[in-house]
C-alpha atoms as a PDB file:
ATOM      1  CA  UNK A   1       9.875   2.692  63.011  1.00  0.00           C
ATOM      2  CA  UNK A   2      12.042   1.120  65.725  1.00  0.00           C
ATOM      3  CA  UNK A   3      13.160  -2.467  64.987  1.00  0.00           C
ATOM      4  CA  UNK A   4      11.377  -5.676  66.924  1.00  0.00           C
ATOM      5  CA  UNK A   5      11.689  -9.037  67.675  1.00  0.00           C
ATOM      6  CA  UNK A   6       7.952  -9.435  66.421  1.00  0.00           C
ATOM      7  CA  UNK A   7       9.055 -11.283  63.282  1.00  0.00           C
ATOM      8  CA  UNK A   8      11.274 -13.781  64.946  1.00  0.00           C
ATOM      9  CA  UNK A   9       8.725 -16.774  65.551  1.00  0.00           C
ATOM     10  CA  UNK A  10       7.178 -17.030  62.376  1.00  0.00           C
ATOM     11  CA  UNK A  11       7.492 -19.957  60.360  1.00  0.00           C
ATOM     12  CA  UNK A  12       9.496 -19.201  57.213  1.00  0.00           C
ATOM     13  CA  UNK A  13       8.337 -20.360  53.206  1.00  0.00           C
ATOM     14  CA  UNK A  14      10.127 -20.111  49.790  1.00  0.00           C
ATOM     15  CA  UNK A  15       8.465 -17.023  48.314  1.00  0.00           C
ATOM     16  CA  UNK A  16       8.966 -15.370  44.434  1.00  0.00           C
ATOM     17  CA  UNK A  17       9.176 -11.588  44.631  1.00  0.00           C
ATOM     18  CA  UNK A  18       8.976 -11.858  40.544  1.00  0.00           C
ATOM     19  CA  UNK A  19       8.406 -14.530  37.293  1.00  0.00           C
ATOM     20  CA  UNK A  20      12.013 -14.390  36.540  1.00  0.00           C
ATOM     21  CA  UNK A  21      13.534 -14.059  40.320  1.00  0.00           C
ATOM     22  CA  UNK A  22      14.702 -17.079  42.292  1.00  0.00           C
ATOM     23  CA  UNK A  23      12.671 -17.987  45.368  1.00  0.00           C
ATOM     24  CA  UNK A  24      14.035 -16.173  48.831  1.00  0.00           C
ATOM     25  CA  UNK A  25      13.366 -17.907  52.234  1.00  0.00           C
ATOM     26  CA  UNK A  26      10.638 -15.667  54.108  1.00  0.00           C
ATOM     27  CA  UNK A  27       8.669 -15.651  56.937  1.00  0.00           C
ATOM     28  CA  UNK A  28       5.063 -17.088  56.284  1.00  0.00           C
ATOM     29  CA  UNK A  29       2.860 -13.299  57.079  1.00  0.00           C
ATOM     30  CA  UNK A  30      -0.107 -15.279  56.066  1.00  0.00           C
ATOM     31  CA  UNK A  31      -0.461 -17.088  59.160  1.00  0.00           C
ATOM     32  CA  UNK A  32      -0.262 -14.445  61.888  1.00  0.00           C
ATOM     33  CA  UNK A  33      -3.818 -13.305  61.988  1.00  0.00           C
ATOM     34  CA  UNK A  34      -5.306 -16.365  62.123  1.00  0.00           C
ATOM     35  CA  UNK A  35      -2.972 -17.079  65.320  1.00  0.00           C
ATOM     36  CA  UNK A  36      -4.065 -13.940  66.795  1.00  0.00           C
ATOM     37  CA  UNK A  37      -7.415 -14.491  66.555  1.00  0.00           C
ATOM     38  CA  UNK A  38      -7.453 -17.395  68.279  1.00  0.00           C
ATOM     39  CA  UNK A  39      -5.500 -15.291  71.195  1.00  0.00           C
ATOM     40  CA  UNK A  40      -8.172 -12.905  71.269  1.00  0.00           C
ATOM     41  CA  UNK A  41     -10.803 -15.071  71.775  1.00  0.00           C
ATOM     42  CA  UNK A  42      -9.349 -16.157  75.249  1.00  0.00           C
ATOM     43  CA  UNK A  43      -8.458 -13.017  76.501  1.00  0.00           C
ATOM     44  CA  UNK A  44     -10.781 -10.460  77.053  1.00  0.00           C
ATOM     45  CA  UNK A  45      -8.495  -7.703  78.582  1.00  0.00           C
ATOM     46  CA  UNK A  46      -8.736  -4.906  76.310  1.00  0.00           C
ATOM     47  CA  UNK A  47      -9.632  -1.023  76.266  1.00  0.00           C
ATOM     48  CA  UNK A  48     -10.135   1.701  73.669  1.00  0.00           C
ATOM     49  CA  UNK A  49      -7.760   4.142  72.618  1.00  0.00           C
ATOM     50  CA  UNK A  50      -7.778   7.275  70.778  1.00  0.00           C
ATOM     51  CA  UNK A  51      -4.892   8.001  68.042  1.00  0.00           C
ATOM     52  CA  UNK A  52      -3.752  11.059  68.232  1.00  0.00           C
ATOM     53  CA  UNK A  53      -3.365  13.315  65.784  1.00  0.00           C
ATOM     54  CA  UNK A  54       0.137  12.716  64.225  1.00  0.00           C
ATOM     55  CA  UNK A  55       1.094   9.655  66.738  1.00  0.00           C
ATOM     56  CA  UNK A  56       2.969   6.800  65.169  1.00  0.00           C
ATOM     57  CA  UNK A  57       2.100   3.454  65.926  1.00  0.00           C
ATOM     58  CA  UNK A  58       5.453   3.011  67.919  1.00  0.00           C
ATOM     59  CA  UNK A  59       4.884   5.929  69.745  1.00  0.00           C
ATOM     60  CA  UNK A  60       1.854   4.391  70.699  1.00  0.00           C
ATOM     61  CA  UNK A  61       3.200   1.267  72.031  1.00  0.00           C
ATOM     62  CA  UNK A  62       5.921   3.085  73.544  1.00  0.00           C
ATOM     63  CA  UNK A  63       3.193   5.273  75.227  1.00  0.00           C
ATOM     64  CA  UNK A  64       1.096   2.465  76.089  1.00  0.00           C
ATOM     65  CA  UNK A  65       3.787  -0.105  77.271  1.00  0.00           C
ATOM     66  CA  UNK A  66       7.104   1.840  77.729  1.00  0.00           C
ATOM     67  CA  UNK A  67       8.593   0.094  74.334  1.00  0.00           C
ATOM     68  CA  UNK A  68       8.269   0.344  70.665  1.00  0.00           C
ATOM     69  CA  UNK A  69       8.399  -3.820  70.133  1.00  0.00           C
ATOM     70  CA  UNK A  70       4.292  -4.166  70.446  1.00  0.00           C
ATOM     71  CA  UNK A  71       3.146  -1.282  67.714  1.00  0.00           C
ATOM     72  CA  UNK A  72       2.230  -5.218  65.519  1.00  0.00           C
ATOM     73  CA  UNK A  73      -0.555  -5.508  68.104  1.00  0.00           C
ATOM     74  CA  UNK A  74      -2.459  -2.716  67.181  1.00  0.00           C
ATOM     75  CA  UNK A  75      -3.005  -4.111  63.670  1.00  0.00           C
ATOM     76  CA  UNK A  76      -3.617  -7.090  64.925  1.00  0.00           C
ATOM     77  CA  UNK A  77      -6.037  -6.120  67.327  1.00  0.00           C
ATOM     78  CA  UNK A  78      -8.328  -3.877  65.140  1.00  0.00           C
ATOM     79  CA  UNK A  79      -9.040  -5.137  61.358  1.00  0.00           C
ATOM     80  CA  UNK A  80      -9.694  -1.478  60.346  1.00  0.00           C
ATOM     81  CA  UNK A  81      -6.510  -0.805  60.742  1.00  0.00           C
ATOM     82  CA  UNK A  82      -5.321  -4.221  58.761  1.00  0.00           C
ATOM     83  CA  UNK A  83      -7.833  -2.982  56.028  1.00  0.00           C
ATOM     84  CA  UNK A  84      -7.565   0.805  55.410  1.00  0.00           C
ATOM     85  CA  UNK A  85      -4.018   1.627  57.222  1.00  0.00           C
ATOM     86  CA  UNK A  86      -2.696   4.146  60.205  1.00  0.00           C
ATOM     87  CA  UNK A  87      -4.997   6.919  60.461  1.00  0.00           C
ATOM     88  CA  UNK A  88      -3.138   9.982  58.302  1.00  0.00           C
ATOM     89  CA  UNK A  89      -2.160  13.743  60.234  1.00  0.00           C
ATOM     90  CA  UNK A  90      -5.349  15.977  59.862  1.00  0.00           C
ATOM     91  CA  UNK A  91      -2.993  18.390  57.637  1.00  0.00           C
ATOM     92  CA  UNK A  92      -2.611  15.629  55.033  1.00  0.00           C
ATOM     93  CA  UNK A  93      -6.395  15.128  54.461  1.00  0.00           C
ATOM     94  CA  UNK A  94      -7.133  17.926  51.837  1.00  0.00           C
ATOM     95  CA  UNK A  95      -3.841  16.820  49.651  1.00  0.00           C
ATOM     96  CA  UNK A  96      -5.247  13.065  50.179  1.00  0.00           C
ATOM     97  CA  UNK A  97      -8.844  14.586  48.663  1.00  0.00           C
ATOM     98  CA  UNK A  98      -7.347  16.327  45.836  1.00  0.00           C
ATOM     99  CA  UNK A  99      -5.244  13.428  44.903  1.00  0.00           C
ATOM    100  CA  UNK A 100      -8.129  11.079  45.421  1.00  0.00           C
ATOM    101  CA  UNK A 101     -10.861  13.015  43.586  1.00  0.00           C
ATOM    102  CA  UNK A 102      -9.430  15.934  40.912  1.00  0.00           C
ATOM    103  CA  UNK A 103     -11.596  15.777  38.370  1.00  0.00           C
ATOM    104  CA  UNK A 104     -14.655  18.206  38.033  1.00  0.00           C
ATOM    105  CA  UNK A 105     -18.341  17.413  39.043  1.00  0.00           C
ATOM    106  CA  UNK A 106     -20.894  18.762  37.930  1.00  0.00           C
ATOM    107  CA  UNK A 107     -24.714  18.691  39.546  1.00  0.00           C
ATOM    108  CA  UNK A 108     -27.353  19.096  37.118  1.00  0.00           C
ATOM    109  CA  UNK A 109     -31.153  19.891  37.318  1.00  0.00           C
ATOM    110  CA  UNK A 110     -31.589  16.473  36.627  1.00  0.00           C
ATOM    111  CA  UNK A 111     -33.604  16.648  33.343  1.00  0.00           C
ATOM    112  CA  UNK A 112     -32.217  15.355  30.014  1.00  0.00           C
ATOM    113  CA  UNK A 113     -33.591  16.599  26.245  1.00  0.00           C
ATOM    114  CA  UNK A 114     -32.924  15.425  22.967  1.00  0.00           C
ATOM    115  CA  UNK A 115     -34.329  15.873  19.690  1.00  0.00           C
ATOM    116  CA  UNK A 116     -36.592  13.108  19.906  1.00  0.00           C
ATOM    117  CA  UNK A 117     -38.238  13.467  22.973  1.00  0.00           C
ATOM    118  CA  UNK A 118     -39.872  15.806  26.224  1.00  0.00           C
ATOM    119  CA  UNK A 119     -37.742  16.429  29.088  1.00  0.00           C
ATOM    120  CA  UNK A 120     -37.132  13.456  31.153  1.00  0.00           C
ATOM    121  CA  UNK A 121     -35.529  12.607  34.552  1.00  0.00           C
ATOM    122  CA  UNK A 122     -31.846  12.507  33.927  1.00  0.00           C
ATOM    123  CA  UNK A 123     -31.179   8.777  34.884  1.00  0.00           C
ATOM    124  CA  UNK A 124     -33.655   7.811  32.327  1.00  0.00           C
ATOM    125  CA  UNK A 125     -31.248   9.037  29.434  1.00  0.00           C
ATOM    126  CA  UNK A 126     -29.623   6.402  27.164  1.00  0.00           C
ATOM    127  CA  UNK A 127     -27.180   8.975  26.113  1.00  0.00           C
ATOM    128  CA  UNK A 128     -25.601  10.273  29.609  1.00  0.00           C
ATOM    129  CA  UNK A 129     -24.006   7.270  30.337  1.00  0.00           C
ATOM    130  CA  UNK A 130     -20.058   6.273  31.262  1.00  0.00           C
ATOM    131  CA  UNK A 131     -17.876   7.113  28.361  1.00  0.00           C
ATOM    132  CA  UNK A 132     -19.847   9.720  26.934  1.00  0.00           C
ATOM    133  CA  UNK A 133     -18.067  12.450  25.144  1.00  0.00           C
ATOM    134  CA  UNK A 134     -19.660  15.654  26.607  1.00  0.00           C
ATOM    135  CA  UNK A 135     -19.324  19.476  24.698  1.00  0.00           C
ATOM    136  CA  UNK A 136     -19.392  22.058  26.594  1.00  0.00           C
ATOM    137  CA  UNK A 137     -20.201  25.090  24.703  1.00  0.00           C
ATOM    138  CA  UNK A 138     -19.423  27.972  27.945  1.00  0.00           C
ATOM    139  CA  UNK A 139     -16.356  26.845  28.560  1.00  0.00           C
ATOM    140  CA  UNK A 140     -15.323  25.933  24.552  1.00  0.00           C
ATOM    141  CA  UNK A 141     -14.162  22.270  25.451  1.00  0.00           C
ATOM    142  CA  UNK A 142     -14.692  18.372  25.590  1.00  0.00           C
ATOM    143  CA  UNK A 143     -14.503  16.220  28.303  1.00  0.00           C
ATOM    144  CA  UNK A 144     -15.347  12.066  29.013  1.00  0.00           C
ATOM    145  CA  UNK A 145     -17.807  11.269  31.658  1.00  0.00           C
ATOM    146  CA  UNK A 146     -16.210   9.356  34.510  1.00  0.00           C
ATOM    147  CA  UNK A 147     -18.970   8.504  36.940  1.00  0.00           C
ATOM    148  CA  UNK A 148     -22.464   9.584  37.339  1.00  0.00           C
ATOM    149  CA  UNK A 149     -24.708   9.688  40.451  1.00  0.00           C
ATOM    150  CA  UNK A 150     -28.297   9.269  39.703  1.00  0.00           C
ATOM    151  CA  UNK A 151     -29.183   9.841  43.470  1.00  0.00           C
ATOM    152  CA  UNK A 152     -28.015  13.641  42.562  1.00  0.00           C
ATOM    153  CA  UNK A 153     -27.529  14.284  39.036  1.00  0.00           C
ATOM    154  CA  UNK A 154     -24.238  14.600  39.518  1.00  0.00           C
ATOM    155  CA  UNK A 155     -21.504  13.882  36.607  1.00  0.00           C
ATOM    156  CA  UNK A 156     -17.975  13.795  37.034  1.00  0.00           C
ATOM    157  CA  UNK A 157     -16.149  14.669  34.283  1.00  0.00           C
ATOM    158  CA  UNK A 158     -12.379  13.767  32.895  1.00  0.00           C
ATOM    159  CA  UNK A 159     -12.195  17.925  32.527  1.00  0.00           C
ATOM    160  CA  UNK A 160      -9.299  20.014  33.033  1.00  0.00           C
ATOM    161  CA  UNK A 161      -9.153  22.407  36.242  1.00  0.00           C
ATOM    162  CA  UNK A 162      -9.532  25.207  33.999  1.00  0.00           C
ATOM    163  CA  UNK A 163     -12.642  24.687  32.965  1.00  0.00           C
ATOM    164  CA  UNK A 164     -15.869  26.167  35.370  1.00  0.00           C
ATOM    165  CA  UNK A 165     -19.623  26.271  34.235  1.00  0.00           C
ATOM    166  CA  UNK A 166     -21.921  28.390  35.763  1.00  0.00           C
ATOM    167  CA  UNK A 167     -25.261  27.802  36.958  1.00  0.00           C
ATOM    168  CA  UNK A 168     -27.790  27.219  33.748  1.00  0.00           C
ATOM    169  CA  UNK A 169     -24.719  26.782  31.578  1.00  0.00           C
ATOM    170  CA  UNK A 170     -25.827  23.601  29.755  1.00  0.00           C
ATOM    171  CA  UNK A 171     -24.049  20.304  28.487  1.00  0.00           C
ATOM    172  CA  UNK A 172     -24.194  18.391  25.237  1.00  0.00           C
ATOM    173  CA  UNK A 173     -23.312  14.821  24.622  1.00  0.00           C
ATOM    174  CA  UNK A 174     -22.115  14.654  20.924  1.00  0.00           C
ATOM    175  CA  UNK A 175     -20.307  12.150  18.810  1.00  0.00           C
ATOM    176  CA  UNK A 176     -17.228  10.890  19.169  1.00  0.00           C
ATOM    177  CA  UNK A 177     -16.798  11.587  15.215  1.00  0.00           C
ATOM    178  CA  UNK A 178     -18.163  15.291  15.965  1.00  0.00           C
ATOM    179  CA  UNK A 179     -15.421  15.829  18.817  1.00  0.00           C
ATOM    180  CA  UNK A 180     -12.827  14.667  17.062  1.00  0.00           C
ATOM    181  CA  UNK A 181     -13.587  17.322  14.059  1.00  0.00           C
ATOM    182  CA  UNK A 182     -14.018  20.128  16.918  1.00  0.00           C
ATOM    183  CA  UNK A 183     -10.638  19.283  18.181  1.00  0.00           C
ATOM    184  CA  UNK A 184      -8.946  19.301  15.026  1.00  0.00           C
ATOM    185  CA  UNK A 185     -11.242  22.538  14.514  1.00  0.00           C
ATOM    186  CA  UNK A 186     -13.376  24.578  16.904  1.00  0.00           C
ATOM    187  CA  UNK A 187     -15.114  26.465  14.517  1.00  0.00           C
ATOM    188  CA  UNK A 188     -16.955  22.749  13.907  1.00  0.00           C
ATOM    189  CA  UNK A 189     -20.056  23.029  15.831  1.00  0.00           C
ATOM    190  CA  UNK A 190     -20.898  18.968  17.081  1.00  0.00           C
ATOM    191  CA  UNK A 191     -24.375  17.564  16.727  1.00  0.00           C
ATOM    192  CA  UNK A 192     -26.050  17.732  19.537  1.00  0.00           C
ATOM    193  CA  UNK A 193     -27.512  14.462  20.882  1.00  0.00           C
ATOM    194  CA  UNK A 194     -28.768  15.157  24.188  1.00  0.00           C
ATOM    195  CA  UNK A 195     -28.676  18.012  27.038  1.00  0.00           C
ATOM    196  CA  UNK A 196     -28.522  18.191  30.817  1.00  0.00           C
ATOM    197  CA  UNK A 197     -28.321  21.898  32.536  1.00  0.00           C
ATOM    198  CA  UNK A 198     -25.450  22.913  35.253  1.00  0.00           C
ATOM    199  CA  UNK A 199     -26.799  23.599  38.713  1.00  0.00           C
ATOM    200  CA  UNK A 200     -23.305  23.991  39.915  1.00  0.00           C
ATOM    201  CA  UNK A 201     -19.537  22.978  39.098  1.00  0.00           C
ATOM    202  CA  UNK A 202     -17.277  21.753  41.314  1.00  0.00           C
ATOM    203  CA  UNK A 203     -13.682  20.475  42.476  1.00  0.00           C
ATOM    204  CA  UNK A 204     -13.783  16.730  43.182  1.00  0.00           C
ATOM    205  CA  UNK A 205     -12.751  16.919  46.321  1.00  0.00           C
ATOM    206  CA  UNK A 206     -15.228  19.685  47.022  1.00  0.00           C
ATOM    207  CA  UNK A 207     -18.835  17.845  45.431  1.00  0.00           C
ATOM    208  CA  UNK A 208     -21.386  16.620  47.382  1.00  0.00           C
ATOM    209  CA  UNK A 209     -20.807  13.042  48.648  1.00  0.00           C
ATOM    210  CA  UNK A 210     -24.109  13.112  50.190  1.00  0.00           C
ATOM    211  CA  UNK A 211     -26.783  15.144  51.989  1.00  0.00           C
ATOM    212  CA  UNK A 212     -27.173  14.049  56.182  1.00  0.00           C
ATOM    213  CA  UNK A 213     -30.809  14.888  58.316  1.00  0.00           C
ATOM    214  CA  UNK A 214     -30.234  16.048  61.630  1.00  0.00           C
ATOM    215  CA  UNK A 215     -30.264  12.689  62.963  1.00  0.00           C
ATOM    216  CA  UNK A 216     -27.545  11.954  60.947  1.00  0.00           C
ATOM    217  CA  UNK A 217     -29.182   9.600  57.786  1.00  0.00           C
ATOM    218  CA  UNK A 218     -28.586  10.358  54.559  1.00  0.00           C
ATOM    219  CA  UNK A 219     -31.398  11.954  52.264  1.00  0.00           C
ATOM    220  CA  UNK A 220     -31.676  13.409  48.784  1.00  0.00           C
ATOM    221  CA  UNK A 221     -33.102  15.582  46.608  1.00  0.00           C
ATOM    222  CA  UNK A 222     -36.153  14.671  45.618  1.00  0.00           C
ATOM    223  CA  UNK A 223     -38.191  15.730  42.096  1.00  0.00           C
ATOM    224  CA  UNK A 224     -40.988  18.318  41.447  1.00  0.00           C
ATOM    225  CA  UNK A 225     -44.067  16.987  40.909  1.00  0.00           C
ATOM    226  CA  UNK A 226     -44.385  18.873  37.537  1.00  0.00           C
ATOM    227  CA  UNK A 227     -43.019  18.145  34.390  1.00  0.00           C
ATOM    228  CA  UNK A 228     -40.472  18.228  33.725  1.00  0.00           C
ATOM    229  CA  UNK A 229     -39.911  17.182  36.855  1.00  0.00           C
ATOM    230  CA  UNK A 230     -36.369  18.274  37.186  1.00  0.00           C
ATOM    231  CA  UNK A 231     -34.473  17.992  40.840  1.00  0.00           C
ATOM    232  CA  UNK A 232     -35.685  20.255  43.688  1.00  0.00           C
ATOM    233  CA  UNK A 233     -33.096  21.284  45.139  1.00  0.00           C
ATOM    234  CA  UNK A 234     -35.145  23.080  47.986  1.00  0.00           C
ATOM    235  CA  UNK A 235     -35.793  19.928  49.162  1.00  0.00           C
ATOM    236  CA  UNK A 236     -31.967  19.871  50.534  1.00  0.00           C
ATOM    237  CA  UNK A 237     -30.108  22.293  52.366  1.00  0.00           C
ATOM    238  CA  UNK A 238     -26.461  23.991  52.307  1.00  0.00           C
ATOM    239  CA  UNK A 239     -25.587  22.805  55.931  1.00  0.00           C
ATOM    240  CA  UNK A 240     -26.785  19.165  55.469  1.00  0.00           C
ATOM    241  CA  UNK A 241     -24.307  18.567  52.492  1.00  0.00           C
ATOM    242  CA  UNK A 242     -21.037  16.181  52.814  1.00  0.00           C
ATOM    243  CA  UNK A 243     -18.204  17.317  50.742  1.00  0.00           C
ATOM    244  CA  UNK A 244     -16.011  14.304  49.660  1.00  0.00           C
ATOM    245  CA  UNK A 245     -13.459  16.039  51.852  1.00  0.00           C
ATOM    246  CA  UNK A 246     -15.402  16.335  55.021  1.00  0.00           C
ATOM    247  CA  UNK A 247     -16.285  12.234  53.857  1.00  0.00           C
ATOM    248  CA  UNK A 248     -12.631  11.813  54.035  1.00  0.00           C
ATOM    249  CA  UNK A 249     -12.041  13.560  57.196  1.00  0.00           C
ATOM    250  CA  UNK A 250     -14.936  11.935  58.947  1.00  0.00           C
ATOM    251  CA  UNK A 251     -13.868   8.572  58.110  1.00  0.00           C
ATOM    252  CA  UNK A 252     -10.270   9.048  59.028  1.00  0.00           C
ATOM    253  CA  UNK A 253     -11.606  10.015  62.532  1.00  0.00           C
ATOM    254  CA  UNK A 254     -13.604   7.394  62.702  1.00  0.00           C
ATOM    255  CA  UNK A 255     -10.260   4.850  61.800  1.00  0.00           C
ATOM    256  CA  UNK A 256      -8.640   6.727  65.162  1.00  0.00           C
ATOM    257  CA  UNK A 257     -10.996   4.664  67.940  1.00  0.00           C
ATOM    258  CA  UNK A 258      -9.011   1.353  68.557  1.00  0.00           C
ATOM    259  CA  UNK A 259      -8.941  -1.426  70.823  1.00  0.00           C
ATOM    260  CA  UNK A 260      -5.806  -2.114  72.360  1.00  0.00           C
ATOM    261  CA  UNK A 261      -4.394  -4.631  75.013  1.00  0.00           C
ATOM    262  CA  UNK A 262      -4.500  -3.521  78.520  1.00  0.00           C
ATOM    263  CA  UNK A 263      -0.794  -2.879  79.931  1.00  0.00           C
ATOM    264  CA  UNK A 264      -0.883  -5.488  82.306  1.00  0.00           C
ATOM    265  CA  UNK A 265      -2.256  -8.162  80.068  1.00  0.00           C
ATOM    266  CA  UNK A 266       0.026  -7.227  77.356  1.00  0.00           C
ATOM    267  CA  UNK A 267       3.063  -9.737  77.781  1.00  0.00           C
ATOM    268  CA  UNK A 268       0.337 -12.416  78.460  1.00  0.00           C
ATOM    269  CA  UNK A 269      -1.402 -11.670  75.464  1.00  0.00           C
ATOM    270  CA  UNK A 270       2.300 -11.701  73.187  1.00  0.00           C
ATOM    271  CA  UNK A 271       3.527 -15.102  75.082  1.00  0.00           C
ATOM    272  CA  UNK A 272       0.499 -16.535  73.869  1.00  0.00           C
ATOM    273  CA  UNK A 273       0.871 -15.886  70.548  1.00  0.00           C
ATOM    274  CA  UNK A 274       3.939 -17.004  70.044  1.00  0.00           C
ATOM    275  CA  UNK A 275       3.666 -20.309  71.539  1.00  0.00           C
ATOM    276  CA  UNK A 276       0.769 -20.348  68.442  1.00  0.00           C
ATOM    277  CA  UNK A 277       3.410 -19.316  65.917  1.00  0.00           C
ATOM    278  CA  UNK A 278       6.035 -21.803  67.361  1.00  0.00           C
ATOM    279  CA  UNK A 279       3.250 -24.925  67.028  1.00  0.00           C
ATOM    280  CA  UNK A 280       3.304 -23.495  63.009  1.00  0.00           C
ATOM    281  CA  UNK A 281       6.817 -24.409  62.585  1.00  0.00           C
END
């Protein structure tokens, strides 16, 4: 990014970069949106803006103003932006999924048995819970459970990419006594202490985030009015389901509709400010 003057007028404070590490003389970043704030409530000279896809914030400003030196006013100007960063290129969204969720989900039919009692809704279970150790029988390996989504019986697991389940492949959570043996050994069949069944495995980045109506809410599965009354999932359908990555996309979009200040106003707007930062010092 091209250099600026932006920096120049703020006031400047002793700041430790470690616990061992002298203090350095810096400027004070602290104060600047507070100063800006107060700019923004007397001017009222803005627009909206689409980001393009790929477009730096200086070659927005350069766009917008004919120089690089105002690209600070965009952050400034939306809190978005302050909060959550530059909108990324649309080619870097599916690494930013993977990286963001790899492990495996898996959605379930929603029902848990154990040896103890009749099938019961899923979220009821005392033993499907975070930090379960989970045996998985098809695919002849253990995993953890991460994170699980009662709204649609969905469990991520700390599993491998190797593994997949099938649909009606079921799950077991065992001891963590009875995985260790079945590491050491896999001929060691664990005790089984409670079981869900797979409706479908998937990718991280690839599960459901949510289901979407055609107006646009969110809805979800509901249960059958039977016993055991496991998840319907006819209740839902294929083309109103979210992916985590189409989450992702959506929301990075969503990050690309700014407010900016109007050309014209623009030096106006920067004068301002400074004469705040200057009364700082």
């Amino acid at each position: 990014m091209a250099d600026t003057k932006f920096f120049k007028n703020f006031p400047t404070v002793p700041y430790r970069f470690g616990d061992n590490e002298a203090p350095v003389t810096m400027q004070n970043l602290s104060i600047y949106i507070d100063a800006f704030e107060q700019v923004r409530e007397e001017h009222v000279f803005y627009q909206s803006y689409y980001i393009k896809n790929n477009q730096r914030p200086d070659q927005l400003s350069y766009e917008v103003y004919g120089t690089t030196d105002y690209y600070w006013t965009l952050f400034l100007n939306n809190e978005h932006l302050r909060i959550n960063g530059w909108p990324i290129p649309n080619s870097d969204i599916y690494a930013q999924a993977q990286q963001y969720y790899p492990n495996k989900v898996i959605s379930t039919n929603g029902v848990s048995t154990d040896a103890t009692t009749v099938p019961r809704p899923l979220c009821t279970s005392e033993n499907f819970i975070l930090g379960a150790t989970i045996w998985m029988p098809t695919s002849n390996s253990i995993a953890k459970i991460l994170k699980i989504n009662d709204n649609l019986a969905t469990i991520t697991l700390d599993t491998p990419a190797s593994v997949l389940l099938g649909t009606g492949d079921q799950i077991h959570v065992v001891s963590v006594e009875d995985a260790a043996a079945y590491v050491l050994d896999s001929s060691v069949v664990p005790t089984i202490i409670d079981t869900t069944t797979v409706q479908q495995c998937y990718e991280g980045w690839d599960a459901i985030h949510h289901y979407e109506d055609d107006k646009g809410d969110w809805v979800f599965p509901t249960y059958t009015n039977r016993s055991p009354y496991a998840f319907d999932w006819t209740s839902v359908n294929t083309y109103q389901s979210i992916s985590y990555f189409q989450r992702l996309t959506e929301q990075n979009d969503e990050m690309r509709t700014i407010s900016i200040i109007r050309p014209e106003t623009v030096l106006g707007v920067v004068s301002e400010f400074n004469a705040l930062l200057k009364q700082r010092l």
